[in-house]
PDB file of N, CA and C in Angstrom:
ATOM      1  N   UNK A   1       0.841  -1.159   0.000  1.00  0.00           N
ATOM      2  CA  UNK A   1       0.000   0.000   0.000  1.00  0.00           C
ATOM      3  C   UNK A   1       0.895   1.233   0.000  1.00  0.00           C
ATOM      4  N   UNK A   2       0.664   2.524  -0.930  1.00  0.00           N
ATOM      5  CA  UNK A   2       1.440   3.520  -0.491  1.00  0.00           C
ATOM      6  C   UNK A   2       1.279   4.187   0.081  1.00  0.00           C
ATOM      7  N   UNK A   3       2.026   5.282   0.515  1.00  0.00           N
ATOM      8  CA  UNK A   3       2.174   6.064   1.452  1.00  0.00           C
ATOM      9  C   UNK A   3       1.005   7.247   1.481  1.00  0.00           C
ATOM     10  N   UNK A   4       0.319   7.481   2.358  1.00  0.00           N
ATOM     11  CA  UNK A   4      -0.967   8.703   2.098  1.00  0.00           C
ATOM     12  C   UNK A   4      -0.180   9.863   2.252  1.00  0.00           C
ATOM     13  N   UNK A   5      -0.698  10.934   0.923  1.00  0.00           N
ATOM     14  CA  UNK A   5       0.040  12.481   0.979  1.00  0.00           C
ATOM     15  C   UNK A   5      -0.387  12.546   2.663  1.00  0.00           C
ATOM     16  N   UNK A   6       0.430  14.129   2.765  1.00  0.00           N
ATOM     17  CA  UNK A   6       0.325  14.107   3.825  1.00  0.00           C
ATOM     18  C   UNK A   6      -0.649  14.765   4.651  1.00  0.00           C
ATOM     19  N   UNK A   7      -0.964  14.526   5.828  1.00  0.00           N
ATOM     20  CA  UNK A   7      -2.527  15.372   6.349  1.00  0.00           C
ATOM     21  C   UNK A   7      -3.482  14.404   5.645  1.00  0.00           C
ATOM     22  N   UNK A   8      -3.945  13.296   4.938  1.00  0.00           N
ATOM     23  CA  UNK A   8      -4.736  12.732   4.190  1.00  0.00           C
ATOM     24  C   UNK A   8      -4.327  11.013   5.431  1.00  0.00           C
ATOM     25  N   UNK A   9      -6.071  10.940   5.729  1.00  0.00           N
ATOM     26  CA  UNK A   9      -5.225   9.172   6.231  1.00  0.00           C
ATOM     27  C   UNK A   9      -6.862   8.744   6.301  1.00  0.00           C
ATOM     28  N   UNK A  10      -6.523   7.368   5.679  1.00  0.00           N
ATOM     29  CA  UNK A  10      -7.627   6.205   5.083  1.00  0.00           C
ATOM     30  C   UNK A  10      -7.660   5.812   6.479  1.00  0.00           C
ATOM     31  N   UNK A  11      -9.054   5.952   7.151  1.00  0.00           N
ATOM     32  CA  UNK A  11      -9.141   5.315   8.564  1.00  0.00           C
ATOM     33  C   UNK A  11     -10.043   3.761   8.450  1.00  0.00           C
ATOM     34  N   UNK A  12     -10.240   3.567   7.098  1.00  0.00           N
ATOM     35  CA  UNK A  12     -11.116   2.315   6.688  1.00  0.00           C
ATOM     36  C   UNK A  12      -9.948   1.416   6.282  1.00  0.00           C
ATOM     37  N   UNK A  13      -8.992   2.209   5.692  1.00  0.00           N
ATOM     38  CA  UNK A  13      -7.898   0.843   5.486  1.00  0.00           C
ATOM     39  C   UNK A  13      -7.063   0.150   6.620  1.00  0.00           C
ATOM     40  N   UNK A  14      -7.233   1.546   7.929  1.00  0.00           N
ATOM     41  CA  UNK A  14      -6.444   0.801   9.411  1.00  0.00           C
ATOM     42  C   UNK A  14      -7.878   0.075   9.615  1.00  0.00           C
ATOM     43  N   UNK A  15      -8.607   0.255   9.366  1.00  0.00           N
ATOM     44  CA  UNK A  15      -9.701  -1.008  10.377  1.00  0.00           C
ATOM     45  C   UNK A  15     -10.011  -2.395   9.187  1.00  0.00           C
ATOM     46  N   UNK A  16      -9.119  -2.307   7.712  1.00  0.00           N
ATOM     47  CA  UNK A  16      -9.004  -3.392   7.246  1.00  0.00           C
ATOM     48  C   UNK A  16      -8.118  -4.427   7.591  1.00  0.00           C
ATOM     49  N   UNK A  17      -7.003  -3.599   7.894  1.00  0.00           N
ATOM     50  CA  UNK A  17      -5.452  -4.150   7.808  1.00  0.00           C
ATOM     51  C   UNK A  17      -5.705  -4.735   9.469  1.00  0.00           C
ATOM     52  N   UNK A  18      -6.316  -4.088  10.602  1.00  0.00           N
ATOM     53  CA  UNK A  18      -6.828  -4.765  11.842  1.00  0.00           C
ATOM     54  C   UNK A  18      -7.710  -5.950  11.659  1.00  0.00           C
ATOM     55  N   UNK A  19      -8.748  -5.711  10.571  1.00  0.00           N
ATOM     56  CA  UNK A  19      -9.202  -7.036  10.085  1.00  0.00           C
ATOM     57  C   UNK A  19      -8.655  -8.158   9.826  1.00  0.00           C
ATOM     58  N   UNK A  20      -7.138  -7.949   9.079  1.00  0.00           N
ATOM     59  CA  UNK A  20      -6.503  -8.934   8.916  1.00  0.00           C
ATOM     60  C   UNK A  20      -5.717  -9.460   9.888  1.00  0.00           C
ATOM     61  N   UNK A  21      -5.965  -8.696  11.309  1.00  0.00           N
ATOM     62  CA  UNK A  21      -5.054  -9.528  12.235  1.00  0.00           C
ATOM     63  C   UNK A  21      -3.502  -8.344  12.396  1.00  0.00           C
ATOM     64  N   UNK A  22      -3.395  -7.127  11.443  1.00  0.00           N
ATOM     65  CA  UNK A  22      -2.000  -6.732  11.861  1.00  0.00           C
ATOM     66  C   UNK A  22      -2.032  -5.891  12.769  1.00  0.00           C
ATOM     67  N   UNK A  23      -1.034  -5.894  13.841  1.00  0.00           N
ATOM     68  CA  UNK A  23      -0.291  -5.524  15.130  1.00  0.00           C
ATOM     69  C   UNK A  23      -0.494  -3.909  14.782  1.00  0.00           C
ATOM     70  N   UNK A  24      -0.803  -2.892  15.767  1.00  0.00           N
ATOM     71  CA  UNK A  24       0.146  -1.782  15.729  1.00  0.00           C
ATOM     72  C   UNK A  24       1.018  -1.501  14.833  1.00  0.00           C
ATOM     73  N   UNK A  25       2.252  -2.082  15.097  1.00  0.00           N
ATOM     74  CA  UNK A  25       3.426  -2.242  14.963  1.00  0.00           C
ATOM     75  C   UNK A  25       3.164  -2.594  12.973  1.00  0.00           C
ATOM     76  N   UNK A  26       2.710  -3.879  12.983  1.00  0.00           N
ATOM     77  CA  UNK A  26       2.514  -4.360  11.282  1.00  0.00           C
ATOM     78  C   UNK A  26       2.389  -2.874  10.594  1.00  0.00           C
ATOM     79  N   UNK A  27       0.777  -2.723  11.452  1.00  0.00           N
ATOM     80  CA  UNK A  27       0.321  -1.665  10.664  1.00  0.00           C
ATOM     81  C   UNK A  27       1.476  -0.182   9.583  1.00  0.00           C
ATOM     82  N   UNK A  28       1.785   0.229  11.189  1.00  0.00           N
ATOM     83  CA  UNK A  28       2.674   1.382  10.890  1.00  0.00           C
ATOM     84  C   UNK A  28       3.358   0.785  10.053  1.00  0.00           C
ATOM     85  N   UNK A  29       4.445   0.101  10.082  1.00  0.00           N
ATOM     86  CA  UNK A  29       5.052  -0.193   8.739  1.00  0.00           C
ATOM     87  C   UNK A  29       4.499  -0.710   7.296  1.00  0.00           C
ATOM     88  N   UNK A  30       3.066  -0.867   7.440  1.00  0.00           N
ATOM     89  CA  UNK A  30       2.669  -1.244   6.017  1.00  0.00           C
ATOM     90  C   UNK A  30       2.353   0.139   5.741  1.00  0.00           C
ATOM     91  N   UNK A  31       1.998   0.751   6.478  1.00  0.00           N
ATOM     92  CA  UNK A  31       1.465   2.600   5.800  1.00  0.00           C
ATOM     93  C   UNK A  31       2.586   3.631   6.276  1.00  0.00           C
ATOM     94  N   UNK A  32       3.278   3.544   6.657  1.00  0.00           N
ATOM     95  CA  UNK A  32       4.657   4.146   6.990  1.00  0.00           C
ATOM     96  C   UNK A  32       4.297   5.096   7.944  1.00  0.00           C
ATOM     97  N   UNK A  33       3.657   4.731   8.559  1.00  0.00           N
ATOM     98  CA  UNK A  33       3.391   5.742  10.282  1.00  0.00           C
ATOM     99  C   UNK A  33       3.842   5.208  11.514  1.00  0.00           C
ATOM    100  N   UNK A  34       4.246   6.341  12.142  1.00  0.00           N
ATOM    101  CA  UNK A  34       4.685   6.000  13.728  1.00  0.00           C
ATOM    102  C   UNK A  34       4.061   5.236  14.072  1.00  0.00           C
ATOM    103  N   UNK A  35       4.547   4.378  15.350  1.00  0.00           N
ATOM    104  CA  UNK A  35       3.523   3.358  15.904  1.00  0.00           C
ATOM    105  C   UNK A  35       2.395   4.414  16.981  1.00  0.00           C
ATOM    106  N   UNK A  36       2.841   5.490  17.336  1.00  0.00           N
ATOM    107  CA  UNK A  36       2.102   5.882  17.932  1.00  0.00           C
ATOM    108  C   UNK A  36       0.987   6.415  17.456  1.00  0.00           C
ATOM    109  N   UNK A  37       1.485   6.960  16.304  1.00  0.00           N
ATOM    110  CA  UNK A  37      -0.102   7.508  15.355  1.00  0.00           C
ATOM    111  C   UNK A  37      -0.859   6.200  14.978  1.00  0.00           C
ATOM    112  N   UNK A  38      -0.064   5.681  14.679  1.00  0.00           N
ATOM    113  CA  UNK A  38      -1.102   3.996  14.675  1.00  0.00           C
ATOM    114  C   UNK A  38      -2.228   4.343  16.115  1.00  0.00           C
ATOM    115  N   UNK A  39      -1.474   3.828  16.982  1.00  0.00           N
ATOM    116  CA  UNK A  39      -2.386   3.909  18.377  1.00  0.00           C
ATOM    117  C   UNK A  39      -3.276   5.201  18.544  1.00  0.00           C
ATOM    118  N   UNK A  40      -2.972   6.193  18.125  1.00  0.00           N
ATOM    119  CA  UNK A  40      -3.780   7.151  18.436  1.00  0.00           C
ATOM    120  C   UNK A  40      -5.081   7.085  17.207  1.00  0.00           C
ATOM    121  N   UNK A  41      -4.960   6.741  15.648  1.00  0.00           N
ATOM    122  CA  UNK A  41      -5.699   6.271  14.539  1.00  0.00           C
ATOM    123  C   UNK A  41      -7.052   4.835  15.557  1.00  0.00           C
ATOM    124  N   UNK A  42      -5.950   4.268  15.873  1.00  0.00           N
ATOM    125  CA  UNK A  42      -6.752   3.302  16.378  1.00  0.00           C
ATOM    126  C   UNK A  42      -7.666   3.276  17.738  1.00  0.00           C
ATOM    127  N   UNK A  43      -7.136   4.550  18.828  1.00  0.00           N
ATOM    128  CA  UNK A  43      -8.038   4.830  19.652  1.00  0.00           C
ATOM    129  C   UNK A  43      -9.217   5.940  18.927  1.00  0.00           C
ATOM    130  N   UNK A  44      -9.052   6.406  17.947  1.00  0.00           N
ATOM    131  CA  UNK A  44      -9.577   7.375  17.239  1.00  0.00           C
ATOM    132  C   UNK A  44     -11.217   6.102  16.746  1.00  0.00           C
ATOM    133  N   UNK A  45     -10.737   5.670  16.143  1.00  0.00           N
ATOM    134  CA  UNK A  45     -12.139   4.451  15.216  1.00  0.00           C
ATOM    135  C   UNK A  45     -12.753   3.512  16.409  1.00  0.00           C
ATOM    136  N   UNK A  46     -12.101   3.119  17.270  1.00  0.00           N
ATOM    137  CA  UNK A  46     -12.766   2.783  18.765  1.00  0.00           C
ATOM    138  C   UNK A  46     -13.610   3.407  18.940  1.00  0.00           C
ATOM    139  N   UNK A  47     -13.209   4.914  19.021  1.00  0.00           N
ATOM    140  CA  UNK A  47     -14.335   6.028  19.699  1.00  0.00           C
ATOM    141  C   UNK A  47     -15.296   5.863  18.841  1.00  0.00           C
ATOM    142  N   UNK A  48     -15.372   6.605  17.516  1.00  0.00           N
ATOM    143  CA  UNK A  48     -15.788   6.803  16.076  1.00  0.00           C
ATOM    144  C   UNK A  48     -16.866   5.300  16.111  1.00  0.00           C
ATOM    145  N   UNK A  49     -16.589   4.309  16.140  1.00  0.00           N
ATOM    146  CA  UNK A  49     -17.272   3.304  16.266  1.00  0.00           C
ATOM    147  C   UNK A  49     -17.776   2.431  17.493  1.00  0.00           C
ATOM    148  N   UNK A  50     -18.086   3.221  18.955  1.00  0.00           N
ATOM    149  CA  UNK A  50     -18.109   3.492  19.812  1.00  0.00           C
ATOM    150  C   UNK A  50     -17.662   1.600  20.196  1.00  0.00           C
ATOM    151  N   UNK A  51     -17.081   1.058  19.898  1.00  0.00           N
ATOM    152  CA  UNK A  51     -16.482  -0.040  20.328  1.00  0.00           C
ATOM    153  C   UNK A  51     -15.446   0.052  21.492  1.00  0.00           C
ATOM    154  N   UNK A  52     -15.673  -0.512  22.077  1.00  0.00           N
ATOM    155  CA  UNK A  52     -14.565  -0.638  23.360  1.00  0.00           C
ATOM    156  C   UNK A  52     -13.123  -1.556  23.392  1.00  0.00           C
ATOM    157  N   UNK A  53     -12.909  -2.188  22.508  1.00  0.00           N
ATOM    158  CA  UNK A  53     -11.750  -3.336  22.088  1.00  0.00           C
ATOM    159  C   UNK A  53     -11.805  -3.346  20.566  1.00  0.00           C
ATOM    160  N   UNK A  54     -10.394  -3.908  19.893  1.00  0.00           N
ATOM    161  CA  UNK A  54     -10.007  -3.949  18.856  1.00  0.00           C
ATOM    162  C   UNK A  54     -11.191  -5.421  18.166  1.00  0.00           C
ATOM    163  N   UNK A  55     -11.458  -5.683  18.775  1.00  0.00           N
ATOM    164  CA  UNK A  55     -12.534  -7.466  18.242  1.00  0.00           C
ATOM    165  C   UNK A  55     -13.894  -6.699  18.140  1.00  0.00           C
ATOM    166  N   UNK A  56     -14.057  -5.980  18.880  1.00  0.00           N
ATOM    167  CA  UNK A  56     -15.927  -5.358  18.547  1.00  0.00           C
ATOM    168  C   UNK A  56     -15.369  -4.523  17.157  1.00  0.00           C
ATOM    169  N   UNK A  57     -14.138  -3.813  16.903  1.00  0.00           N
ATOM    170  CA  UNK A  57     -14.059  -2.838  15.406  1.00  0.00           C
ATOM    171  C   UNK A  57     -14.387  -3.719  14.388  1.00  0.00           C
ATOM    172  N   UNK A  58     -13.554  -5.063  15.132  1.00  0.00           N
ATOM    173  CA  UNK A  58     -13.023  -5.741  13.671  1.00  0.00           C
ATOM    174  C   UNK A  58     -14.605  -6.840  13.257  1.00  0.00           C
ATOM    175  N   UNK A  59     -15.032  -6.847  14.049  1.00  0.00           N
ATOM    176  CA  UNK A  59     -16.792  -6.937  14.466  1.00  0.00           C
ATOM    177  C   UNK A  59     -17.363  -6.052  13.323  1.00  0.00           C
ATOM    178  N   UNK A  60     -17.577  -5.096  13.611  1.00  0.00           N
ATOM    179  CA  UNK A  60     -18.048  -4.154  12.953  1.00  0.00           C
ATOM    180  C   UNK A  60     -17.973  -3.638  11.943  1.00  0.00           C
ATOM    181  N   UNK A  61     -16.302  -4.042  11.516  1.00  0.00           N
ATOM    182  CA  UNK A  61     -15.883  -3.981   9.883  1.00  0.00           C
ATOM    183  C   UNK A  61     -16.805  -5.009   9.146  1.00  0.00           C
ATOM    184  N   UNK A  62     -16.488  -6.609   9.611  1.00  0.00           N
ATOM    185  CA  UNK A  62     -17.237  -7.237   9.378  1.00  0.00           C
ATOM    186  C   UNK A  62     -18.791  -7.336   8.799  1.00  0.00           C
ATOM    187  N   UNK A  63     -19.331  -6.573  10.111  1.00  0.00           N
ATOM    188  CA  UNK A  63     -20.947  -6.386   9.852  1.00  0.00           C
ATOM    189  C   UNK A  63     -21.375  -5.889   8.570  1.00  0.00           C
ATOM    190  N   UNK A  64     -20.524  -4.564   8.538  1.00  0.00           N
ATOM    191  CA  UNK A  64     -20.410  -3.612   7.884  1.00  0.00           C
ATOM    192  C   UNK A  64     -20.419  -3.853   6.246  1.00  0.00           C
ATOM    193  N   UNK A  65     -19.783  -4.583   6.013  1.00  0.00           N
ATOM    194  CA  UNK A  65     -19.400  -5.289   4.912  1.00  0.00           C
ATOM    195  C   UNK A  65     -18.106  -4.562   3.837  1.00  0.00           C
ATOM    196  N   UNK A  66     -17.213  -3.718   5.286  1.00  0.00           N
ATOM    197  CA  UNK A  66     -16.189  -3.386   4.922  1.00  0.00           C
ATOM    198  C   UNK A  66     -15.362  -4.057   4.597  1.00  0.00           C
ATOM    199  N   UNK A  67     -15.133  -5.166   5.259  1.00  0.00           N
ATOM    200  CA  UNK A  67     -13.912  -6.447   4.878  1.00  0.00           C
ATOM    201  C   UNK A  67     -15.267  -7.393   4.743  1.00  0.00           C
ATOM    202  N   UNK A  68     -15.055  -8.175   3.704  1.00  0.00           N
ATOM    203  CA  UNK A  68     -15.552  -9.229   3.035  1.00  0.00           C
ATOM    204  C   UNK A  68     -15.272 -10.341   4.056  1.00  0.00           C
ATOM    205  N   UNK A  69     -16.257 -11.661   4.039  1.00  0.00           N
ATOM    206  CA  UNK A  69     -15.938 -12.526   4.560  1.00  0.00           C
ATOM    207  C   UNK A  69     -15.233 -13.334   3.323  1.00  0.00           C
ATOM    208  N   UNK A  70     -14.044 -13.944   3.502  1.00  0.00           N
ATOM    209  CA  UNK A  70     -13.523 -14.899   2.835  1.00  0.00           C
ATOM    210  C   UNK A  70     -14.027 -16.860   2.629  1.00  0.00           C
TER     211      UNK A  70
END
């Protein structure tokens, strides 16, 4: 995936790439962000999707029919 100009950030592709199971850590390096902006992106869509844990988002992507079931 490349890099988002800057000030621009896909908050549907961090709650895909969480779909798939990647870490914090994965994340930031597949989109080239700090791990902390990771964490802060990711307490951000928690709120946003008033979910309380990373399994109710990835729940909700799901539902959603943001990530496809395979």
């Amino acid at each position: 995936m490349p890099p988002q100009p800057q000030g621009q950030h896909d908050q549907a592709g961090d709650l895909r790439l969480m779909a798939h199971g990647l870490s914090n850590g994965e994340i930031a390096t597949e989109l080239f962000l700090g791990l902390q902006t990771v964490k802060t992106h990711v307490s951000s869509l928690l709120r946003q999707l008033g979910a309380r844990d990373r399994t109710q988002a990835v729940i909700a992507a799901y539902a959603s029919g943001l990530v496809p079931l395979r």
